[in-house]
Each structure stands twice: as structure tokens, then as C-alpha cells.
N, C-alpha and C. Protein backbone atom coordinates (compact mmCIF):
# COMPACT_ATOMS: atom_id res chain seq x y z
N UNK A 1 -5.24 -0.18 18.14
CA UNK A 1 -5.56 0.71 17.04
C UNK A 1 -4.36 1.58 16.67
N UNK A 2 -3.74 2.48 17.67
CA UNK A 2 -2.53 2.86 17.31
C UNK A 2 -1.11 2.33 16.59
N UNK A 3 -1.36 0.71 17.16
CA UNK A 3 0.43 -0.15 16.79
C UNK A 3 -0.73 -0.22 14.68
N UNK A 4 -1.92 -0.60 14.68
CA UNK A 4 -2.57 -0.44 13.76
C UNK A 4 -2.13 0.61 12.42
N UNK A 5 -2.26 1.89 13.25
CA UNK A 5 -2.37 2.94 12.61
C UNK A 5 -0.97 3.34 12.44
N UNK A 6 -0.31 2.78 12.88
CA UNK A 6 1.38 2.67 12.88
C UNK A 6 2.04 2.47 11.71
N UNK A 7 1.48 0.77 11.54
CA UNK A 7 1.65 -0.09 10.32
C UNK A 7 1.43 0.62 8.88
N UNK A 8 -0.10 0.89 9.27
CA UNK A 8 -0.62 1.31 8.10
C UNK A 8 0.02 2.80 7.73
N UNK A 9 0.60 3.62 8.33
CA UNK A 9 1.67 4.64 8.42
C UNK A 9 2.99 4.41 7.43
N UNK A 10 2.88 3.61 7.93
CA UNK A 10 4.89 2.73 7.36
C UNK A 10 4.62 2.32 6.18
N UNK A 11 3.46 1.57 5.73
CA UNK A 11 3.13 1.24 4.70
C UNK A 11 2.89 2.28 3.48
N UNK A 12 2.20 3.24 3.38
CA UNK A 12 1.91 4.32 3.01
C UNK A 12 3.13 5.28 2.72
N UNK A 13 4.13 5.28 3.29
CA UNK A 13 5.15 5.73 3.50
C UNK A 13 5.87 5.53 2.51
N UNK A 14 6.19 3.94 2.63
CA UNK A 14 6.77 3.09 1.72
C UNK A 14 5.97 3.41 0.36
N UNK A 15 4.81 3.31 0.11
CA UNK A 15 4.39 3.07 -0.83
C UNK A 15 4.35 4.20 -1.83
N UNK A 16 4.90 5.29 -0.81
CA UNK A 16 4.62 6.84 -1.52
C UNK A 16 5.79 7.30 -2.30
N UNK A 17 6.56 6.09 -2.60
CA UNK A 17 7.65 6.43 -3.78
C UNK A 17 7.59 5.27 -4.74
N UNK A 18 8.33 6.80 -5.88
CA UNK A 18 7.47 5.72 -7.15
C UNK A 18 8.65 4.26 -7.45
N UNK A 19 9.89 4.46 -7.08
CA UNK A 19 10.75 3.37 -7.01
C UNK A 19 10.37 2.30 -6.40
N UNK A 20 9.80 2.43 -5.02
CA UNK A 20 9.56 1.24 -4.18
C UNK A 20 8.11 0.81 -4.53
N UNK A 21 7.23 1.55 -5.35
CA UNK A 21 6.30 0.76 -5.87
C UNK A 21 6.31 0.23 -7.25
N UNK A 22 7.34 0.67 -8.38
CA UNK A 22 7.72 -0.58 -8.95
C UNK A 22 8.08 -1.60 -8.61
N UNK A 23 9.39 -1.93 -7.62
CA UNK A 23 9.89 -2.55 -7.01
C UNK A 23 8.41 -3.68 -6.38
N UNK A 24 7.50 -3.29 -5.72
CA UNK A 24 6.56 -4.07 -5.42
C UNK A 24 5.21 -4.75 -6.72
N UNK A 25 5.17 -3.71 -7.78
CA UNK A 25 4.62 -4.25 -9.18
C UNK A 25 5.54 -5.30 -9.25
N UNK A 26 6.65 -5.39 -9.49
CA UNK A 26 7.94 -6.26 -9.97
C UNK A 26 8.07 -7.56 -9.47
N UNK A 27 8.25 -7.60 -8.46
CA UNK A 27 8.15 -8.89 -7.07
C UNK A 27 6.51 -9.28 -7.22
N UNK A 28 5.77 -8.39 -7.52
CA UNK A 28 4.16 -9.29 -8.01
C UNK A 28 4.48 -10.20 -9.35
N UNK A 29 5.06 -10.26 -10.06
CA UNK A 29 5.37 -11.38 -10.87
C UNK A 29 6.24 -12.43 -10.48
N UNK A 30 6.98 -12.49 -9.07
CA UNK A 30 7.36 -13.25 -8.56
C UNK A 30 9.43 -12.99 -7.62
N UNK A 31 9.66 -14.02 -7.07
CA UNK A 31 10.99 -13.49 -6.32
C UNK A 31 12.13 -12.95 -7.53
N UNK A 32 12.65 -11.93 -7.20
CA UNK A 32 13.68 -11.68 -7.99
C UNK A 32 14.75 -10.74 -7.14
N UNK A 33 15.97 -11.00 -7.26
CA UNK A 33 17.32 -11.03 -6.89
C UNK A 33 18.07 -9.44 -6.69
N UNK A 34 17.89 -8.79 -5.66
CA UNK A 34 18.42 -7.42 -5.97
C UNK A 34 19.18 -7.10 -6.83
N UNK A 35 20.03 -7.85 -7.07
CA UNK A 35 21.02 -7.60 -8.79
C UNK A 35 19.86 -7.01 -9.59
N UNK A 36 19.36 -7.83 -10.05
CA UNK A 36 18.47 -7.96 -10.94
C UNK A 36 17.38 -6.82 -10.95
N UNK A 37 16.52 -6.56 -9.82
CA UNK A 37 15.77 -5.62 -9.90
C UNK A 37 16.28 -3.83 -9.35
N UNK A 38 17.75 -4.25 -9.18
CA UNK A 38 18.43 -2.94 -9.14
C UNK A 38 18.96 -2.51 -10.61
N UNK A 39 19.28 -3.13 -11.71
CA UNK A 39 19.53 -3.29 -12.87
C UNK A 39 18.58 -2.63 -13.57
N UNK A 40 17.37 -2.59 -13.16
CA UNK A 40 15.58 -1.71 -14.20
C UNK A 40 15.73 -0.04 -13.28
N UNK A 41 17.00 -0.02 -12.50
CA UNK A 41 16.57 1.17 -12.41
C UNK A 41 17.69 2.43 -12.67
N UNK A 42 17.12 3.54 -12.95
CA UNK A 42 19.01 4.51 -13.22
C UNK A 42 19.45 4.90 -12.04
N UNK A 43 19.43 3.83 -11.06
CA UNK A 43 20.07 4.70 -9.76
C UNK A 43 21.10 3.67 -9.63
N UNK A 44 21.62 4.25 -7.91
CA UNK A 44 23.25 3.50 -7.71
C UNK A 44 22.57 2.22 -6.47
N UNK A 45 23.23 1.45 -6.62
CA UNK A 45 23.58 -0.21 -5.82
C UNK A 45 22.68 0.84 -4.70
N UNK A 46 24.13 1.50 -4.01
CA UNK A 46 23.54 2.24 -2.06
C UNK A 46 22.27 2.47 -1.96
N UNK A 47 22.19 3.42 -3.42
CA UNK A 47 20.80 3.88 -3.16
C UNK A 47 19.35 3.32 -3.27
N UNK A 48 19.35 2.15 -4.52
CA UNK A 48 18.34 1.05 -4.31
C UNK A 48 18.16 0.50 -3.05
N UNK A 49 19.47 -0.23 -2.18
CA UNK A 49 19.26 -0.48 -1.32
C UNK A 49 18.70 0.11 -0.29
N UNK A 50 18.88 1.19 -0.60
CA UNK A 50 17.86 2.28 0.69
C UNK A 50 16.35 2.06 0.78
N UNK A 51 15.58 1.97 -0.59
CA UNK A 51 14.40 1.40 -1.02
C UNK A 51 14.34 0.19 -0.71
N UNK A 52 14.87 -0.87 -1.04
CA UNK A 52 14.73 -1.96 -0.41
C UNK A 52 14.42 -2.75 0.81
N UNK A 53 15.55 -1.58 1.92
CA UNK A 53 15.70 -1.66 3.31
C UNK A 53 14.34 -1.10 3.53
N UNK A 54 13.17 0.30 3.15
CA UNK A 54 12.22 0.65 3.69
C UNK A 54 11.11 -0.16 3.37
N UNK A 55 11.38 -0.85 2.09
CA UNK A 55 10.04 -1.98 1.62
C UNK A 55 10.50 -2.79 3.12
N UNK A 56 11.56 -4.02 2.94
CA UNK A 56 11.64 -4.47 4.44
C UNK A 56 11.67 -4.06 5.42
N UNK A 57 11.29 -2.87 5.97
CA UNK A 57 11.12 -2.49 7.72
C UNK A 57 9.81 -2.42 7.62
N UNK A 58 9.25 -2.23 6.54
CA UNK A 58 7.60 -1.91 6.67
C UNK A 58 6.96 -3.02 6.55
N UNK A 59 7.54 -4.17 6.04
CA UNK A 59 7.19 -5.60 6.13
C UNK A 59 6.55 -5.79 4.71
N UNK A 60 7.07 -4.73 3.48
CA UNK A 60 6.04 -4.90 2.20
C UNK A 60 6.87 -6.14 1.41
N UNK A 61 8.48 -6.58 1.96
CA UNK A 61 8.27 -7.55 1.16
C UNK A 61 9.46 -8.19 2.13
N UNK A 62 10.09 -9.16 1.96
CA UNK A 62 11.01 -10.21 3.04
C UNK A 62 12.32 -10.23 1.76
N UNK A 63 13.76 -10.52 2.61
CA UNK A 63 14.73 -10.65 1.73
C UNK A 63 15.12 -12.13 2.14
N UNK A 64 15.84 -13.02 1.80
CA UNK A 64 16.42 -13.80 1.76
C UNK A 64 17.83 -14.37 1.15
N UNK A 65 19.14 -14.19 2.00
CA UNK A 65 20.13 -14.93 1.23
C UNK A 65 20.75 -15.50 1.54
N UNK A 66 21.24 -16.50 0.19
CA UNK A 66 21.76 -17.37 -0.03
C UNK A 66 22.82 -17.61 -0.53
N UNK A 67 24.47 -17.17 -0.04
CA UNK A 67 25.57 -17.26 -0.39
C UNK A 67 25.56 -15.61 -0.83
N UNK A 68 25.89 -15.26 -2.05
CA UNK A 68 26.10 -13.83 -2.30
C UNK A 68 25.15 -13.08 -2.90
N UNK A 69 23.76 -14.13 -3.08
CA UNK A 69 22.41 -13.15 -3.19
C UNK A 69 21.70 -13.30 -2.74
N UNK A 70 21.25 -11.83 -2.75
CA UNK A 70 19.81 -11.56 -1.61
C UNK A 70 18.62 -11.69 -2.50
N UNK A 71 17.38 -12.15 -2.22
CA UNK A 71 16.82 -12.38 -3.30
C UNK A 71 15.48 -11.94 -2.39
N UNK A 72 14.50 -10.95 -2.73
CA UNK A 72 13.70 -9.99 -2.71
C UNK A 72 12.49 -10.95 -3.08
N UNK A 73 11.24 -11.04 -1.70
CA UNK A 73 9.71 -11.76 -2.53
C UNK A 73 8.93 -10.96 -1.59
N UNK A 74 8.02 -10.65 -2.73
CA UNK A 74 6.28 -9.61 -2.34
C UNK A 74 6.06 -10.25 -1.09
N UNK A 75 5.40 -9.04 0.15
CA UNK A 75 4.91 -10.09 1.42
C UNK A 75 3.48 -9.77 1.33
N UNK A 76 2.26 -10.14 0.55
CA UNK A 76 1.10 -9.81 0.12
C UNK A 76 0.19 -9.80 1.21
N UNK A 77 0.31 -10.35 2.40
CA UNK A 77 -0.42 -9.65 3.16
C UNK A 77 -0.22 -9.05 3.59
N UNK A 78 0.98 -8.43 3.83
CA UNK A 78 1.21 -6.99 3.90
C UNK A 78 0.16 -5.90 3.14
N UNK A 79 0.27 -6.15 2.13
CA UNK A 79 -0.63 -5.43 1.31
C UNK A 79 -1.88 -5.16 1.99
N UNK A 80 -2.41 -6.42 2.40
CA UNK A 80 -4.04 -6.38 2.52
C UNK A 80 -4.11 -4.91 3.45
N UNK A 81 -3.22 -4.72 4.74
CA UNK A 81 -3.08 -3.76 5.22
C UNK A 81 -4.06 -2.39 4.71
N UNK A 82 -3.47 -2.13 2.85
CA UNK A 82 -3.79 -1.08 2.49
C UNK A 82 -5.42 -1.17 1.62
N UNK A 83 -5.73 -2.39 1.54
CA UNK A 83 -7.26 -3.17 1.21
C UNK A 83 -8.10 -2.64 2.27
N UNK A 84 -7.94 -2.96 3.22
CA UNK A 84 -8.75 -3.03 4.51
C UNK A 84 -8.89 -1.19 4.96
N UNK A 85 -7.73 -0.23 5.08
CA UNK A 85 -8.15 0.62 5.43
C UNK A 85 -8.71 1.49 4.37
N UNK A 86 -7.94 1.08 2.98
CA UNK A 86 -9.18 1.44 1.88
C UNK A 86 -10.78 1.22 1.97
N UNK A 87 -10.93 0.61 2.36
CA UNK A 87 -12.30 -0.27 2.47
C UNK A 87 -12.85 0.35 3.55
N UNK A 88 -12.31 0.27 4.24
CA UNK A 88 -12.95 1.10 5.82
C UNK A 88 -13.11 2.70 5.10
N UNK A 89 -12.29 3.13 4.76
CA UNK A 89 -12.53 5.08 4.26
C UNK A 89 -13.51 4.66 3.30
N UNK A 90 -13.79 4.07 2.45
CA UNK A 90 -14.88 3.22 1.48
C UNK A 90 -15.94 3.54 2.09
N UNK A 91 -16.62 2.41 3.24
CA UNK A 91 -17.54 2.29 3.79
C UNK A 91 -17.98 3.52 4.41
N UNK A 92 -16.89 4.08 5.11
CA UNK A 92 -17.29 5.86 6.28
C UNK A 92 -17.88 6.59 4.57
N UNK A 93 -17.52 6.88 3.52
CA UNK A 93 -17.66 7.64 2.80
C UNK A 93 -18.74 7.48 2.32
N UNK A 94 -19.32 6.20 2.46
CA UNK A 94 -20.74 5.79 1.54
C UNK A 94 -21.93 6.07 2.71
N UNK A 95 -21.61 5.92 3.72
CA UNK A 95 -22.07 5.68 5.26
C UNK A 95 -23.01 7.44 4.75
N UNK A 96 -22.07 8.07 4.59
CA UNK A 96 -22.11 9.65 4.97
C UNK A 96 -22.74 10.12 3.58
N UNK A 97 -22.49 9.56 2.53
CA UNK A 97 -23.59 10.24 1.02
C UNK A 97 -24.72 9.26 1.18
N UNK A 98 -24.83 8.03 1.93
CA UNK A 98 -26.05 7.25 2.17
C UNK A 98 -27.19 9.00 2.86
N UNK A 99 -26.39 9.01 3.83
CA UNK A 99 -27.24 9.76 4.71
C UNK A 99 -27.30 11.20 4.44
N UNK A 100 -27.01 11.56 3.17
CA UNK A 100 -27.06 12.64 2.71
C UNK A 100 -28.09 12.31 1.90
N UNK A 101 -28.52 11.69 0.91
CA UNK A 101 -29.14 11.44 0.40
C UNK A 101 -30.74 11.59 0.90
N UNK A 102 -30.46 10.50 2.56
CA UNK A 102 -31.78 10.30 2.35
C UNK A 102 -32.25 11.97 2.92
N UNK A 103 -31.14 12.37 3.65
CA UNK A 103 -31.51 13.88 3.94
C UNK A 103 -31.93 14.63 2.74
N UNK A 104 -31.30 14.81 1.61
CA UNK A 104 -31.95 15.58 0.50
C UNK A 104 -33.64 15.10 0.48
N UNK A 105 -33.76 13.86 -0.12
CA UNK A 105 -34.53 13.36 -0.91
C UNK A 105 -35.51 13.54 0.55
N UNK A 106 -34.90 13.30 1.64
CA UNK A 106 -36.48 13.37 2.92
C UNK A 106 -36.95 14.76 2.57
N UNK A 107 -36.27 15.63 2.56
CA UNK A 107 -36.08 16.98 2.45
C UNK A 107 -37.37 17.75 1.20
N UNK A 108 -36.64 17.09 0.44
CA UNK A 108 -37.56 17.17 -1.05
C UNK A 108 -39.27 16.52 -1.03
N UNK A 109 -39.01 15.40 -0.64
CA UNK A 109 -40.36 14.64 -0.39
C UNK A 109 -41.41 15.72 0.58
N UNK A 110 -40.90 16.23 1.76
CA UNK A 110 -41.47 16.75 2.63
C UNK A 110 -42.36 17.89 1.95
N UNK A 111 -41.17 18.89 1.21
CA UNK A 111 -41.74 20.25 0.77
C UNK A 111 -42.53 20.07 -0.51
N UNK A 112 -42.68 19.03 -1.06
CA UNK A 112 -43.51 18.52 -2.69
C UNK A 112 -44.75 18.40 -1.72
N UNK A 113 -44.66 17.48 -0.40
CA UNK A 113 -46.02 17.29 0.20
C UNK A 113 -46.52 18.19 0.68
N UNK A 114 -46.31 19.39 1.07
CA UNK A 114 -46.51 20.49 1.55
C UNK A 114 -47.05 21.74 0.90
């Protein structure tokens, strides 16, 4: 649960800048070439690459190269990562107005019968 809660840490991390989540919109239309997706942005070469390097340590997307380019593709199950613990805070949250509910409404029913 912890190496878990780790991941999902790093991920979140990553995801909490707005550069590296274009960068991951971007690569959802398919592989494209750090040239290239350093080019859509007003920053410098070093500094994209800094974004780049944290999408890859967090595992949000894989690089690959081939002679003098590196060429950048989405790692989508990575993603699911942020599906799943969405979904889990989802479920605890419904779990807890489920049972609020029936607490009101038991609540209400009781004192109408009364």
C-alpha cells in the first residue's frame, strides 16, 4: 500500500503542472519527438527537459532514441493509476452520503411516525 501510495504521489506530482500535462494531452494523440513538443512551448530546451525527465521518473510516459532523437510516447497505464484512486475516493464518498442519507431520511421517517 505504501510503494502504492508512493506511485500515486509521483504521479500527482507530475501531473500538478500545467506544462507536463499538456505534454501528456499531446502524446495522447500519439509519439512525438522532444524537438517537436518542446517547440509548442515558450520555454528553453534545459528547461522542457526538466518536465520531461519528471513525466519519465514517474513512469507517465517512456522516451526512446534513435540516433539524435528522443522521441516521447504516453505510458497509459500509468494513467489508470489516477482512475483507480479516483474511483476509490469516488466510492468512500458515496459510501458516506449513502449513509447519511439513510440517517436523515431514518431520522425523518421515525419523528413523522411519532
Amino acid at each position: 500500500m505504501a510503494q502504492y501510495s508512493e506511485e500515486v504521489d509521483g504521479v500527482f506530482v507530475a501531473l500538478a503542472d500545467p506544462t507536463r500535462r499538456s505534454v501528456i494531452r499531446r502524446l495522447g494523440r500519439g509519439p512525438t519527438s522532444v524537438g517537436d513538443l518542446a517547440a509548442e512551448f515558450p520555454i528553453t530546451l534545459p528547461s522542457f527537459m526538466k518536465h520531461v525527465r519528471t513525466l519519465e521518473s514517474n513512469g507517465l510516459i517512456r522516451t526512446v532514441k534513435t540516433g539524435r532523437v528522443r522521441t516521447c510516447v504516453l505510458n497509459r497505464e500509468r494513467l489508470a493509476l489516477v482512475d483507480d484512486w479516483l474511483a476509490e475516493q469516488r466510492r468512500i464518498w458515496e459510501d458516506r452520503t449513502d449513509r447519511l442519507e439513510q440517517f436523515v431520511t431514518t431520522d425523518t421517517e421515525a419523528m413523522e411516525e411519532s
